[in-house]
Structures are given as structure tokens and as C-alpha cells.
N, C-alpha and C. Protein backbone atom coordinates (compact mmCIF):
# COMPACT_ATOMS: atom_id res chain seq x y z
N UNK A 1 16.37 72.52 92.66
CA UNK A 1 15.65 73.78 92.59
C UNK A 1 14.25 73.53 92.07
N UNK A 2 13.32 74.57 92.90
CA UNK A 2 11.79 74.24 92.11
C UNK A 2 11.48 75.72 91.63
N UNK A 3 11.06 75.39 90.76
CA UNK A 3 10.50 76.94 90.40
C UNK A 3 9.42 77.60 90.98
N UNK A 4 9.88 78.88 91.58
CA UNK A 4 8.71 79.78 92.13
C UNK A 4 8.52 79.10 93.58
N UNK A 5 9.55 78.34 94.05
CA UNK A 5 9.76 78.03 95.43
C UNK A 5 11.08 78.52 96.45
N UNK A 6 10.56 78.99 97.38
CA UNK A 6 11.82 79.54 97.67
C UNK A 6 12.79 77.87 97.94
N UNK A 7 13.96 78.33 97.76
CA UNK A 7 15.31 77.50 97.31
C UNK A 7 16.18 77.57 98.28
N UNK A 8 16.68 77.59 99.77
CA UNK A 8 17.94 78.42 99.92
C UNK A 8 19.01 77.10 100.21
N UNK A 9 19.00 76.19 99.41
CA UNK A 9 20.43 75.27 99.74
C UNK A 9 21.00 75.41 101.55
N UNK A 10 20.34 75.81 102.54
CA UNK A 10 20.74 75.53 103.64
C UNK A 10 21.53 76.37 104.38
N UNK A 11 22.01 77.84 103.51
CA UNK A 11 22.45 78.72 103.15
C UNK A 11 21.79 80.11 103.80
N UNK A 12 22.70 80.66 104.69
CA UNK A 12 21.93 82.31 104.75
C UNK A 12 21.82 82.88 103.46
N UNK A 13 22.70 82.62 102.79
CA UNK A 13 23.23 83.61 101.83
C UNK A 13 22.28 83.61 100.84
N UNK A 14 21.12 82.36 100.78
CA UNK A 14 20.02 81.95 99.95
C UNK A 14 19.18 82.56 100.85
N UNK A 15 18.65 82.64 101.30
CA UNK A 15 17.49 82.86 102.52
C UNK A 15 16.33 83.32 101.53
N UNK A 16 16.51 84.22 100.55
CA UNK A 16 15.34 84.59 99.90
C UNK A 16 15.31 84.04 98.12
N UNK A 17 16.19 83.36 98.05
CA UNK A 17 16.58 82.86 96.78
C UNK A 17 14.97 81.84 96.12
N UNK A 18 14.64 82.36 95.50
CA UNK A 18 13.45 81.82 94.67
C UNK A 18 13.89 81.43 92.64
N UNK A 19 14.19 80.30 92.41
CA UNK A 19 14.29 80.10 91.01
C UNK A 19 13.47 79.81 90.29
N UNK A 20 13.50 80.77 88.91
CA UNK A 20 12.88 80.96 87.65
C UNK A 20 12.41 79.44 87.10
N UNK A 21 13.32 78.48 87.23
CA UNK A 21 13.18 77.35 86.81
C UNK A 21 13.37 76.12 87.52
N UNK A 22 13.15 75.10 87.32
CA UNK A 22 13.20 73.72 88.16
C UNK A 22 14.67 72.98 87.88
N UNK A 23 14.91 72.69 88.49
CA UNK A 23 16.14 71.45 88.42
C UNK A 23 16.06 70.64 87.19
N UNK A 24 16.38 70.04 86.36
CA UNK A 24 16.09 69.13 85.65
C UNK A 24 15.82 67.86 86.16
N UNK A 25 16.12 67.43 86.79
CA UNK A 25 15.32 66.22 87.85
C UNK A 25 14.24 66.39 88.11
N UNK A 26 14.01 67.82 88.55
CA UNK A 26 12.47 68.13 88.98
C UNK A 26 11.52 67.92 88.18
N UNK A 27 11.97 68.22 87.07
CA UNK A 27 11.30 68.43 85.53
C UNK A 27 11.22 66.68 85.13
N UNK A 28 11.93 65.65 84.99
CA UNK A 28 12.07 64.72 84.82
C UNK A 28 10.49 64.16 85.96
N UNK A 29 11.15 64.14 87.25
CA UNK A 29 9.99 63.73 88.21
C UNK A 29 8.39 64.28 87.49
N UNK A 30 8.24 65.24 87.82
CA UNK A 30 7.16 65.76 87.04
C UNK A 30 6.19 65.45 85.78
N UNK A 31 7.34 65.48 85.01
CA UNK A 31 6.90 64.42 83.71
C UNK A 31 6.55 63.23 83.76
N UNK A 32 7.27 62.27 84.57
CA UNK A 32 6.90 61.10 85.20
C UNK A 32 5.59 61.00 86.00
N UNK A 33 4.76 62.06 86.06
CA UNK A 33 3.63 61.87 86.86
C UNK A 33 3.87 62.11 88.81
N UNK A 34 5.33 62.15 88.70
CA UNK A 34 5.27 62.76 90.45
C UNK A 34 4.40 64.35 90.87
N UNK A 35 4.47 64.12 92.41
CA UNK A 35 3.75 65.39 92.79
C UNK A 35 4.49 65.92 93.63
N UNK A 36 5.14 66.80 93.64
CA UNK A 36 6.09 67.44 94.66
C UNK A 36 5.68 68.44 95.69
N UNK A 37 5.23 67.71 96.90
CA UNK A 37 4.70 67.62 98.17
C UNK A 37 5.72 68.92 98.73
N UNK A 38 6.46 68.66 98.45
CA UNK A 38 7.45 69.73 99.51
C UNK A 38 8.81 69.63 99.36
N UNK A 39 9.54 70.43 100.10
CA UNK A 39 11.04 70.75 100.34
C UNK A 39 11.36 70.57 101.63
N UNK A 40 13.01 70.28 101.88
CA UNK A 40 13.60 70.10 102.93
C UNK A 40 14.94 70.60 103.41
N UNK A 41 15.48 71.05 104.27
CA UNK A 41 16.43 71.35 104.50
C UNK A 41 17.34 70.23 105.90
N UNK A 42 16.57 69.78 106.32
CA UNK A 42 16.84 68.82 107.59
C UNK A 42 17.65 67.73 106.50
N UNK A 43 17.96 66.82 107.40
CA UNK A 43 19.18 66.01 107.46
C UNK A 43 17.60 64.65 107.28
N UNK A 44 18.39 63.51 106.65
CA UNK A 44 17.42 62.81 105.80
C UNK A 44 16.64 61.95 106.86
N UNK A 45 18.09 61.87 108.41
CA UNK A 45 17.33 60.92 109.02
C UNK A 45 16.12 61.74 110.10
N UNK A 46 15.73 62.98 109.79
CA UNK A 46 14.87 63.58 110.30
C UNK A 46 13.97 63.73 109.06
N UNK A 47 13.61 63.01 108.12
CA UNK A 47 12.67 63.69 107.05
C UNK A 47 11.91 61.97 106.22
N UNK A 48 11.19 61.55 107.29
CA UNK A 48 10.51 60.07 106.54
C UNK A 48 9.09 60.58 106.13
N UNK A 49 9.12 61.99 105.40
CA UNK A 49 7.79 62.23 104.61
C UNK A 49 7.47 60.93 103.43
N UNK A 50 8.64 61.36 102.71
CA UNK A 50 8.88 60.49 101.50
C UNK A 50 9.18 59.00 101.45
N UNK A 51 8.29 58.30 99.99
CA UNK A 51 9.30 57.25 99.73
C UNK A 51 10.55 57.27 99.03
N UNK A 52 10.50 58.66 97.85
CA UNK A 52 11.96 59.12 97.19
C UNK A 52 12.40 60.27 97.80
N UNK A 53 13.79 60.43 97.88
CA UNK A 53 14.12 61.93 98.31
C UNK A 53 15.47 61.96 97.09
N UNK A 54 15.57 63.42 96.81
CA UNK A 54 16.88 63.93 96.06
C UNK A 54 17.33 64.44 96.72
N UNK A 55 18.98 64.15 96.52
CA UNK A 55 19.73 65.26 97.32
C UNK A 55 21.18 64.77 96.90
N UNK A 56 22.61 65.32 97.38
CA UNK A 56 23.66 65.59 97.20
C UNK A 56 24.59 65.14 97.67
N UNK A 57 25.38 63.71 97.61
CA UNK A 57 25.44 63.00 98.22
C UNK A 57 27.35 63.60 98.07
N UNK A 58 27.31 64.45 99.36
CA UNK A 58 28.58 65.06 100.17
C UNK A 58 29.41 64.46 100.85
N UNK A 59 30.84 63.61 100.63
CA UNK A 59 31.23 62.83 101.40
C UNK A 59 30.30 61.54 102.18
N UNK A 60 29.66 61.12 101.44
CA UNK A 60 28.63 59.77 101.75
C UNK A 60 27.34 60.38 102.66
N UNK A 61 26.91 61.51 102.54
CA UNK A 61 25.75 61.75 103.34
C UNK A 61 24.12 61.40 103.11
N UNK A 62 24.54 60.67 101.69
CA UNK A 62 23.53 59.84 101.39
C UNK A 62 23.46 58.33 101.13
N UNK A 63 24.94 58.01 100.92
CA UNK A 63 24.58 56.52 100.99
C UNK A 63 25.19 56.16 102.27
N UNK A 64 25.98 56.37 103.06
CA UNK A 64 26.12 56.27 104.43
C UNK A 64 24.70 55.62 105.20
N UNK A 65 23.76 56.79 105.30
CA UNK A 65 22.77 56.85 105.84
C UNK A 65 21.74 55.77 105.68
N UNK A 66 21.80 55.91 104.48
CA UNK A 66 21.05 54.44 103.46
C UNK A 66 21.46 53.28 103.59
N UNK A 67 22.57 53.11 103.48
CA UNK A 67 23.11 51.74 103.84
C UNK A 67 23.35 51.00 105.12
N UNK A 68 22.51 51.80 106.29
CA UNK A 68 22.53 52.02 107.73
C UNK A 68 20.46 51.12 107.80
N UNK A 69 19.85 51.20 106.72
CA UNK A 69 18.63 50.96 106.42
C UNK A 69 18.59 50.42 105.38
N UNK A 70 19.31 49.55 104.93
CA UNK A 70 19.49 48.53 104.14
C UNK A 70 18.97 48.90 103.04
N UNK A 71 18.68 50.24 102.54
CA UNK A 71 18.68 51.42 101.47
C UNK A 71 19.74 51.35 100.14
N UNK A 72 19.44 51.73 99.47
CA UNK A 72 20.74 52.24 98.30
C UNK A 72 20.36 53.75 98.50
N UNK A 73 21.79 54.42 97.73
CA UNK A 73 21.68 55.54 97.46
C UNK A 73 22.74 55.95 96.61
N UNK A 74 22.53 55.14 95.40
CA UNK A 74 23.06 55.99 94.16
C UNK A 74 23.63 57.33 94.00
N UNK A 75 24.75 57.17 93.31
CA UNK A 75 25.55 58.56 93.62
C UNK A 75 25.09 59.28 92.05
């Protein structure tokens, strides 16, 4: 979640869902000096904006993918 961005987890049911506050990751990144360029809802192997991406790793939908690109992806 980012704050004051709309949010919708991929979700109709989010469609207008905007949170008060950031993820704690987000907050972590941030502090660290990152710049958070944007959001995504696409599937990772449609999204090579980034060199880091976060996300939710659902029955291997992130290290699957990663390990297909000689990637890690920490659960």
C-alpha cells in the first residue's frame, strides 16, 4: 500500500480504495533513499520497469518466475 495512492490489490472490490498510510516496506524503501516511480497490477513478466519489485509470492508466483531468469525471489 502507498499512501494517497490509489491501491486496488487487483480487485473490483478495491477499484477506488486509496490508503491513509504506506505499507511498512514502503516506509522502509523510502527511508532507504528509494523513489517510488509507480504501481502495478500486471503480472511481473509484463512489468521490466524496475530493478526491485514487491509483491506476494502466491503459490510460487514470484519465485517461479524468477528462477525462470536466474533471479531469486525470497519469500
Amino acid at each position: 500500500m502507498t499512501a494517497d495512492v490509489r491501491t486496488t490489490f487487483g480487485s473490483v472490490a478495491f477499484a477506488d480504495h486509496v490508503p491513509i498510510k504506506n505499507a511498512p516496506v514502503v516506509d522502509r524503501l523510502e527511508d532507504a533513499g528509494a523513489i517510488i516511480l509507480g504501481k502495478t497490477n500486471r503480472p511481473d513478466f509484463a512489468a521490466d520497469f524496475a530493478l526491485v519489485r514487491i509483491g506476494k509470492d502466491t503459490g510460487g508466483s514470484i519465485r517461479v518466475p524468477a528462477s525462470f531468469c536466474n533471479l531469486f525471489g525470497p519469500v
